[in-house]
Protein backbone atom coordinates (compact mmCIF):
# COMPACT_ATOMS: atom_id res chain seq x y z
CA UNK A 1 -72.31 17.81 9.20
CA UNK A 2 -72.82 17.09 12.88
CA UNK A 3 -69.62 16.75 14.98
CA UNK A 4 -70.35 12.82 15.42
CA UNK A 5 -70.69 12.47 11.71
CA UNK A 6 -66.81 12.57 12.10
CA UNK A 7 -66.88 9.44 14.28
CA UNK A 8 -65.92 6.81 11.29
CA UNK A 9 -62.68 9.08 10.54
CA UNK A 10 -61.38 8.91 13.98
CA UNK A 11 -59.21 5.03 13.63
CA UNK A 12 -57.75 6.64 9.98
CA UNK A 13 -56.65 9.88 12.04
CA UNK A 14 -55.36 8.03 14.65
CA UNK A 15 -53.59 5.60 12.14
CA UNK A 16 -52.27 8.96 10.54
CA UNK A 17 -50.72 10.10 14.15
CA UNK A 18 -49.29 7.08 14.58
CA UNK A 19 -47.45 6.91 11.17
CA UNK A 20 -46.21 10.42 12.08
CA UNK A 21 -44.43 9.62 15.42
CA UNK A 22 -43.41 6.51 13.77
CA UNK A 23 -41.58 8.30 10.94
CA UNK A 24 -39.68 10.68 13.87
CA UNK A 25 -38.72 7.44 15.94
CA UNK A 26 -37.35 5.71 12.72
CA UNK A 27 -35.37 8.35 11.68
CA UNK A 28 -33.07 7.90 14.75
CA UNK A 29 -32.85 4.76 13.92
CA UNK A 30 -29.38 3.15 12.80
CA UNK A 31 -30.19 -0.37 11.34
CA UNK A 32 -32.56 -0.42 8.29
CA UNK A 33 -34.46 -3.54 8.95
CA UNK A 34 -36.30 -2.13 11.66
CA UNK A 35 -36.87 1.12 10.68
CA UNK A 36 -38.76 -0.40 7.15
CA UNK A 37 -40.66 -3.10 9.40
CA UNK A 38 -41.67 -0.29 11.83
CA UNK A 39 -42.44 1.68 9.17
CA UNK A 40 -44.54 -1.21 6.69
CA UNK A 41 -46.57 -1.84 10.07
CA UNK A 42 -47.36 1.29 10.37
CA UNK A 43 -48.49 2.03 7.18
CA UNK A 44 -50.36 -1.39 7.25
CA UNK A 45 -52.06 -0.05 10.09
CA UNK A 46 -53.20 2.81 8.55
CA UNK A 47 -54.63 1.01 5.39
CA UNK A 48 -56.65 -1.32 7.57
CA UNK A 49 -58.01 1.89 9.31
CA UNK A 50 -59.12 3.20 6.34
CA UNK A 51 -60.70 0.31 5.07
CA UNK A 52 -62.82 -0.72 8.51
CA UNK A 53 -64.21 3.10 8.18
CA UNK A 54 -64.93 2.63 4.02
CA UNK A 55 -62.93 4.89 2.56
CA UNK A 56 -60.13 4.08 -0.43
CA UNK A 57 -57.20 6.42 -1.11
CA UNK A 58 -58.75 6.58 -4.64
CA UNK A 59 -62.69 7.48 -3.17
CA UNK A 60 -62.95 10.73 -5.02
CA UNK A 61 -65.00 13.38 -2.91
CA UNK A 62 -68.57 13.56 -1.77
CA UNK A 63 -69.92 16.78 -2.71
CA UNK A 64 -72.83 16.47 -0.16
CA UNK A 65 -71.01 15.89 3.19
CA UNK A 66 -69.68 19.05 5.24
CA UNK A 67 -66.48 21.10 4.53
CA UNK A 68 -64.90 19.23 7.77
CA UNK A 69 -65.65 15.76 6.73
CA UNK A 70 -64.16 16.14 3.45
CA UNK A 71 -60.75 18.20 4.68
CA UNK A 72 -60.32 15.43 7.32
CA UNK A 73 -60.72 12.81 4.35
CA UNK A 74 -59.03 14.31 1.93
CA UNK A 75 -56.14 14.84 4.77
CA UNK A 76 -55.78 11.03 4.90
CA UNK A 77 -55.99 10.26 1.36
CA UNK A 78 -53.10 12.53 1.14
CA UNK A 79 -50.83 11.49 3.72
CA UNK A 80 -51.50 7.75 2.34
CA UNK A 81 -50.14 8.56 -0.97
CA UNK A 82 -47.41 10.07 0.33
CA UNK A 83 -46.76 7.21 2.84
CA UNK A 84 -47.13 4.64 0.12
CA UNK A 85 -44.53 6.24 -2.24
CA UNK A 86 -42.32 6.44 1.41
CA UNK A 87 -42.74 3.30 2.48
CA UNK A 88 -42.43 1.32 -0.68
CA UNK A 89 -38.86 3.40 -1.06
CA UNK A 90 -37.42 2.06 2.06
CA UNK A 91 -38.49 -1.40 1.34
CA UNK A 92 -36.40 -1.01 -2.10
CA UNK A 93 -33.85 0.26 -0.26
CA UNK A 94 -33.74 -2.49 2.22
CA UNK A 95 -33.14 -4.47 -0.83
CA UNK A 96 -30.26 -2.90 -2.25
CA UNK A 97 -28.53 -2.05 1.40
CA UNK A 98 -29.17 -6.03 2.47
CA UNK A 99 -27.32 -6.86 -0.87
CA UNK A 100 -24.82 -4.02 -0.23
CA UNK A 101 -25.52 -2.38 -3.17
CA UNK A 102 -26.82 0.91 -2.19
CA UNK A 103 -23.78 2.66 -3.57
CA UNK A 104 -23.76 1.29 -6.59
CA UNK A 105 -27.36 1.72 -7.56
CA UNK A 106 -28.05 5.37 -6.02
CA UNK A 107 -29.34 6.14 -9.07
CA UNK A 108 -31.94 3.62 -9.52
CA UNK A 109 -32.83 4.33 -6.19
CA UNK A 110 -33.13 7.73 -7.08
CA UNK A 111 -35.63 7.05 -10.07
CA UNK A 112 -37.75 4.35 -8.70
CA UNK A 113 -37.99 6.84 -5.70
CA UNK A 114 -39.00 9.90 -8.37
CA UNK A 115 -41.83 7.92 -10.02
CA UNK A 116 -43.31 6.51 -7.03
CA UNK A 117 -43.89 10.31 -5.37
CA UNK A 118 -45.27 11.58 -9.41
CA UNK A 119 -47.60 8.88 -9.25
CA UNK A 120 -48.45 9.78 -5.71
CA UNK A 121 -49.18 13.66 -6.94
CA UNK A 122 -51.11 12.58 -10.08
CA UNK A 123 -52.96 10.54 -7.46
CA UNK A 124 -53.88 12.99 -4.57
CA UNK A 125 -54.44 15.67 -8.10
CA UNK A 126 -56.91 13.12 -9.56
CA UNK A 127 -58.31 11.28 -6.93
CA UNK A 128 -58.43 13.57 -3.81
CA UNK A 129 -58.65 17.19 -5.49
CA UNK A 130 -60.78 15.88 -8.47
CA UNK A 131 -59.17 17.51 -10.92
CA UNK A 132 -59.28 16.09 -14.01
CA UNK A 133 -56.34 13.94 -15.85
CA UNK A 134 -56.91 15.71 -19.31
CA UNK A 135 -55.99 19.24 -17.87
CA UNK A 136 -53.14 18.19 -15.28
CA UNK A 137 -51.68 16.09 -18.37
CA UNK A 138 -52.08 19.77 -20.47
CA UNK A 139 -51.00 21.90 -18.18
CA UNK A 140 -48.20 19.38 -17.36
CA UNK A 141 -47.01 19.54 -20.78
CA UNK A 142 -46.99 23.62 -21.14
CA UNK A 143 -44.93 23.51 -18.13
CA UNK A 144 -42.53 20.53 -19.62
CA UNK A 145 -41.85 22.49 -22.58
CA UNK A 146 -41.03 25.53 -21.30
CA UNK A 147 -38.85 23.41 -18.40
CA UNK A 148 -37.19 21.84 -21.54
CA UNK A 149 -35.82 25.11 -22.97
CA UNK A 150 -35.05 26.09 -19.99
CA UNK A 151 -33.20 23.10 -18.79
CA UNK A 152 -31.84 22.03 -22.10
CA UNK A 153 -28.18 20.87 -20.16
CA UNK A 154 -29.92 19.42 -17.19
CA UNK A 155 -31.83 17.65 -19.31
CA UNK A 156 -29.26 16.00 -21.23
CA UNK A 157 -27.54 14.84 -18.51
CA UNK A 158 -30.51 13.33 -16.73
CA UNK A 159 -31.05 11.35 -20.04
CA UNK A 160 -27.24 10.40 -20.51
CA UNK A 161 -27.67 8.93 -16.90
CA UNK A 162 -30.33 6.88 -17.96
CA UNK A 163 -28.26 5.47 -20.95
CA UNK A 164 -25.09 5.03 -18.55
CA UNK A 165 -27.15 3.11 -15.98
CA UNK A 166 -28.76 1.16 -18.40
CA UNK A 167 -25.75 0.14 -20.37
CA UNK A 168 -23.69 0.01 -17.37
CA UNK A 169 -20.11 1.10 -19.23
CA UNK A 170 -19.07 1.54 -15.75
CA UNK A 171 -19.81 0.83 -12.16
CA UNK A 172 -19.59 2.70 -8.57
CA UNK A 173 -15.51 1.13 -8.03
CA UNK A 174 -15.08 0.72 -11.57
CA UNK A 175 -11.53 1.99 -12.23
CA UNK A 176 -11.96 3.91 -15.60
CA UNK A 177 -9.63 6.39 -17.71
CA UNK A 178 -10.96 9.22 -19.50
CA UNK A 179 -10.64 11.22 -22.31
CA UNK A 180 -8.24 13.62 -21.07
CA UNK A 181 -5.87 10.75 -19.57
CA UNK A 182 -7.72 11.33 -16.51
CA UNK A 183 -7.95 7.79 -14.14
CA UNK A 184 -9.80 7.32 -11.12
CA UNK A 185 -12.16 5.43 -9.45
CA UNK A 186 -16.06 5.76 -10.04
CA UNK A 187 -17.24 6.65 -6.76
CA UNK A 188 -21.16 7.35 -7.72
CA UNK A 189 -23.49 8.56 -10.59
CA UNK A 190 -25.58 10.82 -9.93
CA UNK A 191 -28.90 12.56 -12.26
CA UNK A 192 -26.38 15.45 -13.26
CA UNK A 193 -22.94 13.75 -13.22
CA UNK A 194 -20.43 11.39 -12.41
CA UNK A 195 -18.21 11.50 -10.12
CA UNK A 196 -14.41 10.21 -10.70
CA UNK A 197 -11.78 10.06 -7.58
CA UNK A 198 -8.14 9.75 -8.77
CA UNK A 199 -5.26 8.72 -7.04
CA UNK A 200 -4.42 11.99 -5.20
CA UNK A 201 -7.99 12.20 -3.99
CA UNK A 202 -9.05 15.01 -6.59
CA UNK A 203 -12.47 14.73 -7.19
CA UNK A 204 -13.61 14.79 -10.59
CA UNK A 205 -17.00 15.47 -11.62
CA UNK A 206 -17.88 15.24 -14.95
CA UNK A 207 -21.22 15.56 -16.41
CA UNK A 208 -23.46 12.55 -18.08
CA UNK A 209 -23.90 14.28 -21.33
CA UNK A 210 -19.82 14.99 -21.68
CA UNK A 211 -19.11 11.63 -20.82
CA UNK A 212 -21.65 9.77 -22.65
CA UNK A 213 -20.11 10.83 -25.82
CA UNK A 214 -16.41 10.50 -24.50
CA UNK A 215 -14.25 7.65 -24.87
CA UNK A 216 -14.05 5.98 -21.56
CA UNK A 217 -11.52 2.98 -20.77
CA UNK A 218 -12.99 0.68 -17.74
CA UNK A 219 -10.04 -0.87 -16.43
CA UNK A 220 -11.76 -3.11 -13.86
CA UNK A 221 -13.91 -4.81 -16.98
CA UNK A 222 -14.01 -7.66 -17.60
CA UNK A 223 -13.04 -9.40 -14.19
CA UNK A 224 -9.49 -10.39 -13.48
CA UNK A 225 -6.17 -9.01 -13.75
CA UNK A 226 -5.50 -6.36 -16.36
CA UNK A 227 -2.27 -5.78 -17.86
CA UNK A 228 -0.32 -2.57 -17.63
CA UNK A 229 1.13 -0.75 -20.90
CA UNK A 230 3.93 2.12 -20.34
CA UNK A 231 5.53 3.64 -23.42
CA UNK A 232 9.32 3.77 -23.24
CA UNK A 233 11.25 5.95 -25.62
CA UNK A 234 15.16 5.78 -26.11
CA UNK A 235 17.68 7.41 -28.37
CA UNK A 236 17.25 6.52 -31.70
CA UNK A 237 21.66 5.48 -31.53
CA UNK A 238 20.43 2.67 -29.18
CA UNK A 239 19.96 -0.84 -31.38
CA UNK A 240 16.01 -1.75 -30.79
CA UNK A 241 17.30 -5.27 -30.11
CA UNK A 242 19.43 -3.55 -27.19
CA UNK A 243 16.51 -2.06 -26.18
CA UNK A 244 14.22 -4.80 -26.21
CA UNK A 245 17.24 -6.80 -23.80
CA UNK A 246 17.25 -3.78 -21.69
CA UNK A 247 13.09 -3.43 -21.24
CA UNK A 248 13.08 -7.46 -20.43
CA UNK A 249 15.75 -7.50 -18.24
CA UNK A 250 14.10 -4.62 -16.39
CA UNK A 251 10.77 -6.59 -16.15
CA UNK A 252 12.78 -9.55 -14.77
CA UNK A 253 13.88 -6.85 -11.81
CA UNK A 254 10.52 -5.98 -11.16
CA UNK A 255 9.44 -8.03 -7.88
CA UNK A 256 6.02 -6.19 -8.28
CA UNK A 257 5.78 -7.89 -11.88
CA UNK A 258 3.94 -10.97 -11.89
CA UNK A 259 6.28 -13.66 -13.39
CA UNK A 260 3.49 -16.22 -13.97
CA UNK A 261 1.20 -13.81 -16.39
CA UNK A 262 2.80 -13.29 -20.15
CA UNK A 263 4.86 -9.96 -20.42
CA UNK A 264 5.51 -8.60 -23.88
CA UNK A 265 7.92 -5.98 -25.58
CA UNK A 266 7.49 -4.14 -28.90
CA UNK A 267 9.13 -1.70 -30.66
CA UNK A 268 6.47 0.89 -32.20
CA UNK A 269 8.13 3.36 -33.97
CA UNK A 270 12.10 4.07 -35.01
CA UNK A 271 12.76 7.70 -35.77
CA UNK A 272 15.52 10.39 -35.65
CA UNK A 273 14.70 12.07 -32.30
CA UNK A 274 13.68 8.66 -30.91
CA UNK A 275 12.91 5.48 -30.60
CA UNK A 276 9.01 4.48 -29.20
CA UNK A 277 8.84 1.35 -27.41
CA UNK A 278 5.63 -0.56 -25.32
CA UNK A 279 5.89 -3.08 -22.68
CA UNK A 280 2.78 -4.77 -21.46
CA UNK A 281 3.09 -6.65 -17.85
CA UNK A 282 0.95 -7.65 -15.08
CA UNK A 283 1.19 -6.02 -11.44
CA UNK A 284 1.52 -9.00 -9.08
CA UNK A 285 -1.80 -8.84 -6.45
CA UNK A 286 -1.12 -7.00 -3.35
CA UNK A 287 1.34 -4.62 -5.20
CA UNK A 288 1.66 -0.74 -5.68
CA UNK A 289 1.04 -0.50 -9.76
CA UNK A 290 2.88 2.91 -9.07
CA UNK A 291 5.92 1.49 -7.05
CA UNK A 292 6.18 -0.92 -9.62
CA UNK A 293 6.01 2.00 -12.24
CA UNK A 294 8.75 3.24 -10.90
CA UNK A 295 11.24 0.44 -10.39
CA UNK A 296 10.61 -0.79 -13.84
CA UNK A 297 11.33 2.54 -15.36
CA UNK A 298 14.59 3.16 -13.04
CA UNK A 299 15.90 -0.53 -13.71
CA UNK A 300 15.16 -0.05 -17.55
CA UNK A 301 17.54 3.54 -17.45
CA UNK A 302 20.19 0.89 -15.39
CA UNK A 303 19.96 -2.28 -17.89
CA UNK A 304 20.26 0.15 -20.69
CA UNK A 305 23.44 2.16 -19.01
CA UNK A 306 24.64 -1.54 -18.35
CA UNK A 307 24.10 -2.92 -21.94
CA UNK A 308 25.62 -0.21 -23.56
CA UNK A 309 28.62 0.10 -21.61
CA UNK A 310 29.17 -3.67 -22.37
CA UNK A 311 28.47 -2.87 -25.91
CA UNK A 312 30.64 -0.41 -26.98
CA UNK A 313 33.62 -1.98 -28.50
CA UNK A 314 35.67 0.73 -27.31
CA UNK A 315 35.62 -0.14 -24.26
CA UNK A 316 37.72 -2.94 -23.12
CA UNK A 317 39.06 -4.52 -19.70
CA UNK A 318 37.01 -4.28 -16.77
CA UNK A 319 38.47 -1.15 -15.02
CA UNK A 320 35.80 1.14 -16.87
CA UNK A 321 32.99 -0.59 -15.87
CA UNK A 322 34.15 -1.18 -12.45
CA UNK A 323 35.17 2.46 -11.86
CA UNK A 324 31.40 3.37 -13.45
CA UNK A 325 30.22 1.29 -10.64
CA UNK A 326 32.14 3.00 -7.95
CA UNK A 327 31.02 6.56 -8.94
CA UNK A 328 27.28 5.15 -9.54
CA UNK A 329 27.55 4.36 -5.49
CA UNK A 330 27.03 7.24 -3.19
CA UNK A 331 28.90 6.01 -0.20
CA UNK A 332 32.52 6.97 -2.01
CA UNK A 333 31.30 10.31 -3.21
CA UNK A 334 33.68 12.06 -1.00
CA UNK A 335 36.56 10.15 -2.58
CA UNK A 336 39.23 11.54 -4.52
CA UNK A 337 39.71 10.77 -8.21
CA UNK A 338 43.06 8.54 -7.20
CA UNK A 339 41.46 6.82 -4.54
CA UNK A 340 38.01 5.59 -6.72
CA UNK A 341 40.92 4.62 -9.03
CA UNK A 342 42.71 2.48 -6.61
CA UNK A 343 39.07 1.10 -5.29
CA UNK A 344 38.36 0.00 -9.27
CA UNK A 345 41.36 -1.74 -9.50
CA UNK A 346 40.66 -3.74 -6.56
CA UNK A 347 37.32 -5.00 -7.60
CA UNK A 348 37.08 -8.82 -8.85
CA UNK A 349 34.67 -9.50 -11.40
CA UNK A 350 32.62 -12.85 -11.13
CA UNK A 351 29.97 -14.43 -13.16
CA UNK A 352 27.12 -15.96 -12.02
CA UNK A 353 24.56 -18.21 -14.02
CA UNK A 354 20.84 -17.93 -13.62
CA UNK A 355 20.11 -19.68 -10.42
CA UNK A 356 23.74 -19.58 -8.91
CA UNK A 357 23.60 -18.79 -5.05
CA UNK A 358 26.19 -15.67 -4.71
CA UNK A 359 25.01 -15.31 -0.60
CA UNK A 360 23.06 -17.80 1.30
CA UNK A 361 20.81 -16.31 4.20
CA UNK A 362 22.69 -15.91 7.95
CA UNK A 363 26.34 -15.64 5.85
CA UNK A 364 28.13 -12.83 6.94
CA UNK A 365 29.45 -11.20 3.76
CA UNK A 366 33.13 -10.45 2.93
CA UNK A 367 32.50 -7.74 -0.05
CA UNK A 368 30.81 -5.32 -0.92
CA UNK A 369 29.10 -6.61 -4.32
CA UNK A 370 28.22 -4.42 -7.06
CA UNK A 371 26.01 -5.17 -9.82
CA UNK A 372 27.57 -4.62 -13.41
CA UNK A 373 25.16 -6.86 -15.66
CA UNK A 374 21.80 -9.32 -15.28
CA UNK A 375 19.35 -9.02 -12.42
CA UNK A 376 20.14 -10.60 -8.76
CA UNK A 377 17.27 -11.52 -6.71
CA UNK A 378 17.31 -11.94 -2.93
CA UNK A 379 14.96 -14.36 -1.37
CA UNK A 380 13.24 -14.87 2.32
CA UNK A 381 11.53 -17.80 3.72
CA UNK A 382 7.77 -16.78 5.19
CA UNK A 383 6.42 -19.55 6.97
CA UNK A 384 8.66 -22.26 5.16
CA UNK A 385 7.40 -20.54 1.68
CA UNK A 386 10.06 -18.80 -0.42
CA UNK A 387 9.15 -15.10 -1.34
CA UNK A 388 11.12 -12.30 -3.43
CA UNK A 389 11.69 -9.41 -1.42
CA UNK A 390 14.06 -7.40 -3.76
CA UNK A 391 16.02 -7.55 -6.57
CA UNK A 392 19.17 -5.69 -7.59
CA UNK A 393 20.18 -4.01 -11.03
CA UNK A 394 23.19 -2.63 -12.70
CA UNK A 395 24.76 0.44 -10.79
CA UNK A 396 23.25 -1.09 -7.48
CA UNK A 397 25.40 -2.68 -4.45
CA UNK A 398 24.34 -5.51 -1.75
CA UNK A 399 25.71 -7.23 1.27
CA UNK A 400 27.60 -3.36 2.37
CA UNK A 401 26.60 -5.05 6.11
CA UNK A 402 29.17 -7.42 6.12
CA UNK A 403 32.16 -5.70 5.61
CA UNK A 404 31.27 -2.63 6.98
CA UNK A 405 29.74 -3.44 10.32
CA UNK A 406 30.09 -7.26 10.40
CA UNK A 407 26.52 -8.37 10.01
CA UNK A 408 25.08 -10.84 8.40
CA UNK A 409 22.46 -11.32 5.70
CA UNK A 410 18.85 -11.86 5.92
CA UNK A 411 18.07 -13.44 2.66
CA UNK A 412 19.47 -15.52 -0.15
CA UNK A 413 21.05 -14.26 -2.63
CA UNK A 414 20.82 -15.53 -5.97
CA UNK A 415 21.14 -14.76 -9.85
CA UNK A 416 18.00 -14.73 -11.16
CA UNK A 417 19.80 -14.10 -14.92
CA UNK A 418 22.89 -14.62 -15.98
CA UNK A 419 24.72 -11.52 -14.41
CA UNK A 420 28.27 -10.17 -13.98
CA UNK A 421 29.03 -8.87 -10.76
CA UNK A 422 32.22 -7.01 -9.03
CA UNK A 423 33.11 -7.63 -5.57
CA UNK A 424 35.29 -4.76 -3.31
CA UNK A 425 36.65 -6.78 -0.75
CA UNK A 426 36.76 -6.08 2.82
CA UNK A 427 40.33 -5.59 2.85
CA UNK A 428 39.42 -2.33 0.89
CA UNK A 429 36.71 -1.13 2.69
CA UNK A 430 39.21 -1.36 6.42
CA UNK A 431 41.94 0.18 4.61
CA UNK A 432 39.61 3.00 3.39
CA UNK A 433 37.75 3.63 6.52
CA UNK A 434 41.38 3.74 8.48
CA UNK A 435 42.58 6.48 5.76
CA UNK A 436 39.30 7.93 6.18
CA UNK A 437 37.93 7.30 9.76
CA UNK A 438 35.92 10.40 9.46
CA UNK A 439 33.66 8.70 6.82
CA UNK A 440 32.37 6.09 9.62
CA UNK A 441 29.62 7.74 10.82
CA UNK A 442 28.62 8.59 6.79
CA UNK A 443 28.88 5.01 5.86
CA UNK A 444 26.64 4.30 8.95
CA UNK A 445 23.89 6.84 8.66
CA UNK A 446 23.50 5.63 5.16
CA UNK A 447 23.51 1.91 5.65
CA UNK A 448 20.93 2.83 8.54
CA UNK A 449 19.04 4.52 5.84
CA UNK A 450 19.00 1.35 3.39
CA UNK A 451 17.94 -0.95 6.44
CA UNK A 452 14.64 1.23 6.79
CA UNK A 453 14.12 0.89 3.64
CA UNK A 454 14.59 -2.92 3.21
CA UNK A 455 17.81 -2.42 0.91
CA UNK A 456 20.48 -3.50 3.52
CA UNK A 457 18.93 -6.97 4.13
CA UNK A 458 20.80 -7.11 7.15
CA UNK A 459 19.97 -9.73 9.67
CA UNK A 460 18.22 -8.50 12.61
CA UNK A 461 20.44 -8.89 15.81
CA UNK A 462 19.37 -9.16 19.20
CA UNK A 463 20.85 -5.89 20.58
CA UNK A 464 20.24 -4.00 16.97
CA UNK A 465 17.81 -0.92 18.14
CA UNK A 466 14.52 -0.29 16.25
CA UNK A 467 14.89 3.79 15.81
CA UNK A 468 16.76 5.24 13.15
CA UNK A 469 18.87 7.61 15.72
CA UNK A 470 19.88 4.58 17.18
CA UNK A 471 20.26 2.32 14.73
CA UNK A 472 23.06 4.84 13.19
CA UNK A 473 24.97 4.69 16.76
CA UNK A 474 24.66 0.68 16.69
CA UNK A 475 26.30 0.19 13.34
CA UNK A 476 29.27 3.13 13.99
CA UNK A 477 30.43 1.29 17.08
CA UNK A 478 30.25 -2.25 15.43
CA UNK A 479 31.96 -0.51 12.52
CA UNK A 480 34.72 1.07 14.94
CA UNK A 481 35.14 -2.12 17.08
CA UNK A 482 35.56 -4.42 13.72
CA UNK A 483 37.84 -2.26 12.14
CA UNK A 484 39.74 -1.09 15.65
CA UNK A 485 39.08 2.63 14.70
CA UNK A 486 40.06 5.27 17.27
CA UNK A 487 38.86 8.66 17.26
């Protein structure tokens, strides 16, 4: 055909250019919006073309025009299947990113992107090469059913992903638990597999077909706070009803715990090795579920200590229990025998009834108080609203910052249940310290230690320093200046 017969294909070629340097401009692009308008004009433009010179992406080809007419045609057809299947993928992905959902529905992205590019390529096979739809869909299926033996894995995960996506069992940031005990959170699902990251930032990867038959727990569905279940064993010489005292009295000194959501205690199983216990609470929002994991489990070793020291008949008078309580603190460890004996006897014991105020916030204390039974709870003031900040069990010691270094404390102290407590006066502590002035800068390095962790509750002074070198050196010279020690 004559070189001007190619003058009605010139607008479509053009339209074709365009669509190219569009598509290299775009994909610099940051923001989505405009790169799928840019792109939709584009490809408008190039349909219009097309039309105004009478030719249809499904115009099959005319036999009679020259070899360059129908290779420039054909070209176009081409490129506007391909575009279409492009184009109409970023305006479903404009959908999904303006609903921020992209994550979550990669692989429906994935397989309305698939189908649109095989019906592009049955297209351009049946429409532009002319090849008929009987022998594509024949030698398609030869080719599918050696692919299937082949690919007999791949395949079943590609299908598993289907079921998964359609039953949605789980969602990308679904928090789910598998088979193996495994827990982590769903970060995507993929044809092949899906992808798990735990706590420690493994990644786990686990196929579609494995975990379509597993049993998977989804701890994020339904909506709303899910309870937490810990298994607690104990020697089988322990009462359960001890037990049970022990595993509620821990939850109470749990500030993680939620106190407004039901808790609940059961024992499962009584045997000769042990006893099998479950406890079912709620992690208060905005708290670690493994911080609280581990107070709970060290306050329900303390309560149990606690009860069964109280318990045993044989034990009677309170100098057992209150020399337990000196050796359980690590301050005296470099005592002698006699002198944690002398401490004991000086320790009063007091008893406090839920609610009772044992140290009101900005009261410099005169003991060192020492937690025997029950759960003590201190409380700060946030903006005029009360909040827990800690709470002390058995074996554990507050208010060390008053008669050690002579400061005050932050927070009120109160009995949250009824508790027994044994208070080592200040008296002691001088007399100790003037034995034992070497034990100064011990006694400060470790209440230094407690302050940085939020333990001490001391009362922040104006002329306390903020690093830990420092805040050692503060607390040895109020120590030596309170207690006139000389070195």
């Amino acid at each position: 055909m004559p070189a001007q017969s190619l003058a009605p294909l010139f607008l479509p070629v053009a339209a074709v250019a365009l669509n190219l340097v569009v598509l290299l401009f775009c994909a610099r692009l940051r923001f989505t919006v405009p790169r799928a308008a840019l792109r939709g004009l584009a490809f408008a433009a190039l349909t219009v073309a097309m039309l105004h010179a009478q030719l249809t992406p499904t115009q099959t080809p005319d036999l009679g025009a020259s070899a360059e007419y129908r290779f420039a045609r054909g070209a176009v057809q081409i490129v506007w299947w391909l575009l279409a299947a492009s184009t109409t993928t970023a305006v479903v992905r404009l959908y999904y990113t303006v609903n921020d959902r992209t994550r979550e529905e990669r692989f429906t992205l994935d397989v309305v992107e698939t189908v649109l590019y095989l019906t592009a390529l049955v297209a351009i096979v049946t429409d532009v090469f002319d090849i008929p739809l009987k022998g594509v869909l024949a030698t398609s299926g030869a080719l599918a059913i050696v692919l299937g033996l082949a690919l007999q894995s791949t395949l079943a995960d590609l299908f598993s992903g289907f079921v998964i996506n359609a039953t949605a069992p789980y969602r990308v940031g679904d928090r789910i638990v598998l088979d193996d005990g495994s827990e982590g959170s769903v970060r995507e699902v993929t044809w092949r597999a899906t992808h798990v990251l735990k706590g420690n930032h493994d990644l786990i990867v686990v196929p579609n077909s494995v975990i379509a038959k597993s049993k998977v727990v989804n701890a994020s569905m339904p909506a709303g706070a899910h309870a937490t279940v810990v298994r607690f064993q104990a020697l089988p010489a322990y009462r359960p009803s001890l037990v049970v005292s022990a595993l509620r009295l821990a939850i109470d000194s749990c500030v993680g715990i939620d106190a407004a959501l039901p808790t609940n205690v059961v024992t499962k199983s009584v045997g000769w090795q042990a006893s099998d216990y479950e406890v079912s609470f709620f992690v208060a929002s905005g708290r670690s579920s493994d911080d609280t994991l581990n107070t709970f489990f060290d306050a329900a070793h303390r309560h149990l200590e606690a009860l069964s020291l109280f318990d045993d008949a044989a034990l009677s008078g309170e100098r057992p229990v209150g020399r337990r309580l000196i050796d359980g603190i690590g301050i005296f460890g470099l005592l002698s025998r006699d002198e944690k004996e002398q401490l004991a006897s000086l320790l009063k014991v007091r008893e406090l009834a839920p609610g009772e105020i044992l140290l009101r916030a900005g009261e410099v204390p005169a003991a060192i108080t020492l937690v025997g039974y029950g759960v003590i709870n201190a409380t700060s003031r946030h903006q005029g609203v009360a909040v827990d900040v800690m709470r002390f069990s058995p074996c554990e010691y507050l208010g060390e910052g008053g008669p050690i270094a002579g400061v005050a404390i932050a927070a009120e102290v109160s009995a949250k249940t009824y508790a027994i407590v044994y208070e080592l006066p200040g008296i002691a502590i001088a007399a100790l310290l003037k034995r034992h002035p070497e034990l100064t800068h011990v006694l400060a390095a470790k209440l230094a230690e407690r302050e940085r962790c939020g333990q001490a509750l001391m009362e922040p002074a104006g002329t306390m320093p903020t690093t830990p070198h420092g805040l050692a050196a503060w607390i040895a010279r109020g120590m030596q200046a309170l207690h006139g020690l000389h070195f």
